[in-house]
C-alpha atoms as a PDB file:
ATOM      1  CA  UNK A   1      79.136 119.331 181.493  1.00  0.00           C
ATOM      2  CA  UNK A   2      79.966 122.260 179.115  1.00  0.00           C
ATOM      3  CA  UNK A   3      82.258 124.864 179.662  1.00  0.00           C
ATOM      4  CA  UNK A   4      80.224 128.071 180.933  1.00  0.00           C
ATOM      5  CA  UNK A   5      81.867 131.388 180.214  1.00  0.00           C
ATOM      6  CA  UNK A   6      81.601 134.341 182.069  1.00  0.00           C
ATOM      7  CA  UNK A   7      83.196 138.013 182.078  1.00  0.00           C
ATOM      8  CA  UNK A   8      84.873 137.141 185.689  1.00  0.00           C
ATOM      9  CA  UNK A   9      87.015 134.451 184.536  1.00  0.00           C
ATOM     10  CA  UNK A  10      89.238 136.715 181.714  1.00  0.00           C
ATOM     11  CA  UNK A  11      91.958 138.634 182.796  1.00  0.00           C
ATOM     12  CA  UNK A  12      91.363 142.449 182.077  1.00  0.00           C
ATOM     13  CA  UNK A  13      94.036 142.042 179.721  1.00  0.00           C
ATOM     14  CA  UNK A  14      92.575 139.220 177.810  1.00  0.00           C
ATOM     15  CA  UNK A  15      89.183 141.352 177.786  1.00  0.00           C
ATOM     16  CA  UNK A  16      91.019 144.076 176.021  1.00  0.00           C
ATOM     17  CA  UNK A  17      92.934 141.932 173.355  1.00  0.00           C
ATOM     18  CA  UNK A  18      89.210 140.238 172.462  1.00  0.00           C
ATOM     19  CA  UNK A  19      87.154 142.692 173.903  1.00  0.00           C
ATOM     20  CA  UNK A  20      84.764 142.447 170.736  1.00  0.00           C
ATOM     21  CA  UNK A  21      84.732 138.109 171.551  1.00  0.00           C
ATOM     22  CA  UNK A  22      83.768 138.657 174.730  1.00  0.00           C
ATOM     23  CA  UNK A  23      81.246 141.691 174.560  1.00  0.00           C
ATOM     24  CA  UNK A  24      79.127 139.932 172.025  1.00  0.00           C
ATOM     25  CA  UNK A  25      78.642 136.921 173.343  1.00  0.00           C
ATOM     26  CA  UNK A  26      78.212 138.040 177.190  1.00  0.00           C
ATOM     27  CA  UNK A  27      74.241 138.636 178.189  1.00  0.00           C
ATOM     28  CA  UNK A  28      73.749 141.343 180.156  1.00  0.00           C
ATOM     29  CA  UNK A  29      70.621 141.841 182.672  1.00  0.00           C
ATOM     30  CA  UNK A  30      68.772 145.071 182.416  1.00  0.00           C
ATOM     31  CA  UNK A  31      66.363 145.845 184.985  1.00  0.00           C
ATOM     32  CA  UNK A  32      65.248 148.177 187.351  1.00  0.00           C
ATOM     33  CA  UNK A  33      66.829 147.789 191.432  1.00  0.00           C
ATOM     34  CA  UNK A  34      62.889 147.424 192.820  1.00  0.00           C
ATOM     35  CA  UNK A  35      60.547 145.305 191.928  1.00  0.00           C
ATOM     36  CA  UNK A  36      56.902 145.104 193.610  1.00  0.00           C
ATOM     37  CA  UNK A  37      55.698 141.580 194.899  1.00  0.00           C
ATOM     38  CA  UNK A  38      52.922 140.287 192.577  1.00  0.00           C
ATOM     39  CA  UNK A  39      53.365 142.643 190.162  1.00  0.00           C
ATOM     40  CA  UNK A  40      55.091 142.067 186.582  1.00  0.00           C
ATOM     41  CA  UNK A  41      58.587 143.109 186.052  1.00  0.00           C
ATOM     42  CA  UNK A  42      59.913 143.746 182.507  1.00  0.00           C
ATOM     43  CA  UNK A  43      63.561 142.025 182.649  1.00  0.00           C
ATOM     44  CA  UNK A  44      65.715 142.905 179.092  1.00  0.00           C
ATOM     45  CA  UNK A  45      68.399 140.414 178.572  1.00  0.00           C
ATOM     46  CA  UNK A  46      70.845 141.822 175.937  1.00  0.00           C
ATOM     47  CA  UNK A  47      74.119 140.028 174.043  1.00  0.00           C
ATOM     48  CA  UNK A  48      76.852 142.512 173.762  1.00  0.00           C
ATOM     49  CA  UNK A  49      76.877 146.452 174.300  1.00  0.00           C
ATOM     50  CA  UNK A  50      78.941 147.314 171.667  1.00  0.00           C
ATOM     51  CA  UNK A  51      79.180 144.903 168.925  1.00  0.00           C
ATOM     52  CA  UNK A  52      77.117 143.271 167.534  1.00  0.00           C
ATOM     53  CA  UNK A  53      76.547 139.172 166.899  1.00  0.00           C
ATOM     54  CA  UNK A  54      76.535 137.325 163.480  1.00  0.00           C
ATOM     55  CA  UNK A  55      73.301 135.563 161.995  1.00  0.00           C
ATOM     56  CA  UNK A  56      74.614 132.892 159.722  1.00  0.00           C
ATOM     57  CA  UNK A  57      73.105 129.701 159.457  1.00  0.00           C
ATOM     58  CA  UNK A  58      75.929 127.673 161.280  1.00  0.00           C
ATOM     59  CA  UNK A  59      76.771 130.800 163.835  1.00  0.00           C
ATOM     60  CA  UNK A  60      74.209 132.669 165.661  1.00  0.00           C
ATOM     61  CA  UNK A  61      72.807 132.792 169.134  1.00  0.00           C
ATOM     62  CA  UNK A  62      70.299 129.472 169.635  1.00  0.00           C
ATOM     63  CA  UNK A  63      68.653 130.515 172.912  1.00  0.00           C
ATOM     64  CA  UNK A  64      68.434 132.922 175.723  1.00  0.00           C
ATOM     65  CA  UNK A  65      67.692 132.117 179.321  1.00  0.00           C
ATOM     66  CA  UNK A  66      66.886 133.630 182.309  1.00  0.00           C
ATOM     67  CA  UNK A  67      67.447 132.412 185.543  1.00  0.00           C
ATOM     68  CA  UNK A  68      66.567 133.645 189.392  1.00  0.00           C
ATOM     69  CA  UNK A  69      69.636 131.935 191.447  1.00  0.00           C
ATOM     70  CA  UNK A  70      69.456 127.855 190.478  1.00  0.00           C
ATOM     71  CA  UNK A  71      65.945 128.569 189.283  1.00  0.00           C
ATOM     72  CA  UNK A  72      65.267 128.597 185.690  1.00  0.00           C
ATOM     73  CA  UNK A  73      62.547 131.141 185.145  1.00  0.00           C
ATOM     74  CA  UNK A  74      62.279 131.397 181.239  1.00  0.00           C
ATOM     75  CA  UNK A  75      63.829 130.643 177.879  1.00  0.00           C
ATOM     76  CA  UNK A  76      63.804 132.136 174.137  1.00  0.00           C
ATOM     77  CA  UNK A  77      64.845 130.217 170.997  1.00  0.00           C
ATOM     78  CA  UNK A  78      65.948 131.652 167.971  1.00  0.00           C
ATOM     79  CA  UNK A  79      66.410 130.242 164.557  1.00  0.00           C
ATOM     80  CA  UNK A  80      69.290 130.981 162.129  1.00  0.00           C
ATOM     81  CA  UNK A  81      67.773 134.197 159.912  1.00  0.00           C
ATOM     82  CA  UNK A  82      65.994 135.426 163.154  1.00  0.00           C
ATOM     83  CA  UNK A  83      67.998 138.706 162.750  1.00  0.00           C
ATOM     84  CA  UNK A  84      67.832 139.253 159.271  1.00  0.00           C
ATOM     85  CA  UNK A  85      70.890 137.574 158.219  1.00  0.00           C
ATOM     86  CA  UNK A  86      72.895 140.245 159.488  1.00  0.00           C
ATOM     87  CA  UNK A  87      74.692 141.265 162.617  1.00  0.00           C
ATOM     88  CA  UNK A  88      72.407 142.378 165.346  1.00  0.00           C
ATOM     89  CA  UNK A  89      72.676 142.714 169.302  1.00  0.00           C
ATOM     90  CA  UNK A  90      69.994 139.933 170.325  1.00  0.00           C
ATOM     91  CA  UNK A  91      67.825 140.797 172.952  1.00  0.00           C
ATOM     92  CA  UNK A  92      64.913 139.863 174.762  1.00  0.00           C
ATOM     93  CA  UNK A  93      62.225 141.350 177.130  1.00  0.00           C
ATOM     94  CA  UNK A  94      60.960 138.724 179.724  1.00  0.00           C
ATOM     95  CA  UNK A  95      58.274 139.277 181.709  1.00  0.00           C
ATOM     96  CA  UNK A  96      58.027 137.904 185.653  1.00  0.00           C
ATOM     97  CA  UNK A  97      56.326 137.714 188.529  1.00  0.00           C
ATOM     98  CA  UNK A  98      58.486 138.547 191.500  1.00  0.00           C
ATOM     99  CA  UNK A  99      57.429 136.432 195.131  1.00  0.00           C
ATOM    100  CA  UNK A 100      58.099 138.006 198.220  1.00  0.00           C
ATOM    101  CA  UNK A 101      61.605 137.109 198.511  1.00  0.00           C
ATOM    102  CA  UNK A 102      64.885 139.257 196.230  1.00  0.00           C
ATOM    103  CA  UNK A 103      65.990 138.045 193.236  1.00  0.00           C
ATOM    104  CA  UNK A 104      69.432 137.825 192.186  1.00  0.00           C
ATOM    105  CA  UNK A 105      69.000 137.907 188.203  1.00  0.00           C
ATOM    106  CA  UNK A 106      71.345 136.217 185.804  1.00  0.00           C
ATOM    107  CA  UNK A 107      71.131 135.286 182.018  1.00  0.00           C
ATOM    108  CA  UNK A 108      72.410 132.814 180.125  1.00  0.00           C
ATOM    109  CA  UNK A 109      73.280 132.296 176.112  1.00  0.00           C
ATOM    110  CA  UNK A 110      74.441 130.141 173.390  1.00  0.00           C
ATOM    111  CA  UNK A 111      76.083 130.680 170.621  1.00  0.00           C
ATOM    112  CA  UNK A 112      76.271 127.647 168.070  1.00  0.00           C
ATOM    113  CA  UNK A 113      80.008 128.318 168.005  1.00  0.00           C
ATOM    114  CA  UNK A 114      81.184 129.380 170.644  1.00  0.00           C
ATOM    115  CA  UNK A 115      79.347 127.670 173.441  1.00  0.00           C
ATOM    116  CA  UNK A 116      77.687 128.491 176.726  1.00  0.00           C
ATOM    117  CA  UNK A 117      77.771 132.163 178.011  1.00  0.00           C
ATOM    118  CA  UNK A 118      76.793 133.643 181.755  1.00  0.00           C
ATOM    119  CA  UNK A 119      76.201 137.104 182.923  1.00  0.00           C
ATOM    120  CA  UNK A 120      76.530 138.883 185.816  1.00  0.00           C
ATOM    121  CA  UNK A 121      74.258 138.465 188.342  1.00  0.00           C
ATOM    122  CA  UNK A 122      71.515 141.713 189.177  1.00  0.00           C
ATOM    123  CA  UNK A 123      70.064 141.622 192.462  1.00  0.00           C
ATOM    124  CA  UNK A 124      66.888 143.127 192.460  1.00  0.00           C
ATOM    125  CA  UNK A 125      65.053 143.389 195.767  1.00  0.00           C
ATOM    126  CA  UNK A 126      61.173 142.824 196.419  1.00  0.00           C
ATOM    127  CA  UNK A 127      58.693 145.688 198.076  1.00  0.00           C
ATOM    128  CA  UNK A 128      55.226 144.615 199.193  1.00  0.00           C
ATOM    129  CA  UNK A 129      52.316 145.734 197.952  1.00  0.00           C
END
């Protein structure tokens, strides 16, 4: 099994030293709180806040997933050159279909050099209709 890192395993210390390592390789979930059963719900999944990633053909971001708990809801791929060859925040808008039950949101990337990446989790809770 790969190693899977996320921002809750480096000390704040660490994150400081490589803070630019870290932030561009870390999805983050962005979201509203609410979502309405039934309804579609734009999720953003976004790699890094402040830098930005490289595009080079052996070092880029390969894929993007999004995942509600242990349940894989969706997946983008991305091919070296997807960004232009240059240095870009990669992000995605997904697009579900919330149940009746909450969702606690998390995202997942990898980067052809650096490995396997996990966010934080978002929990978004469900209304009715």
């Amino acid at each position: 099994m790969p190693r899977v890192f996320t921002p809750v395993d480096i000390s704040k210390e660490e994150k400081e030293v490589r803070k630019d390592y870290f932030d561009r390789h870390t999805p983050v979930v962005i979201c509203g709180n609410h979502a309405r059963e039934g309804e579609k719900f734009k999720v953003k999944v976004r790699l890094g806040t402040e830098y930005t990633h490289p595009d080079d053909p052996d070092h880029y971001i390969k894929y993007v997933q999004l995942w509600n708990r242990e349940t894989f809801l969706a997946e983008a791929h991305f091919a070296p050159g997807s960004m232009g060859n240059k240095s870009e925040h990669v992000e995605v808008d997904f697009y579900i279909v919330p149940g009746p039950v909450g969702m606690n949101l998390s995202a997942m990337s990898v980067c052809t050099k650096h490995g396997l990446w996990q966010s934080e989790s978002k929990e978004v809770t469900v209304r009715k209709n």
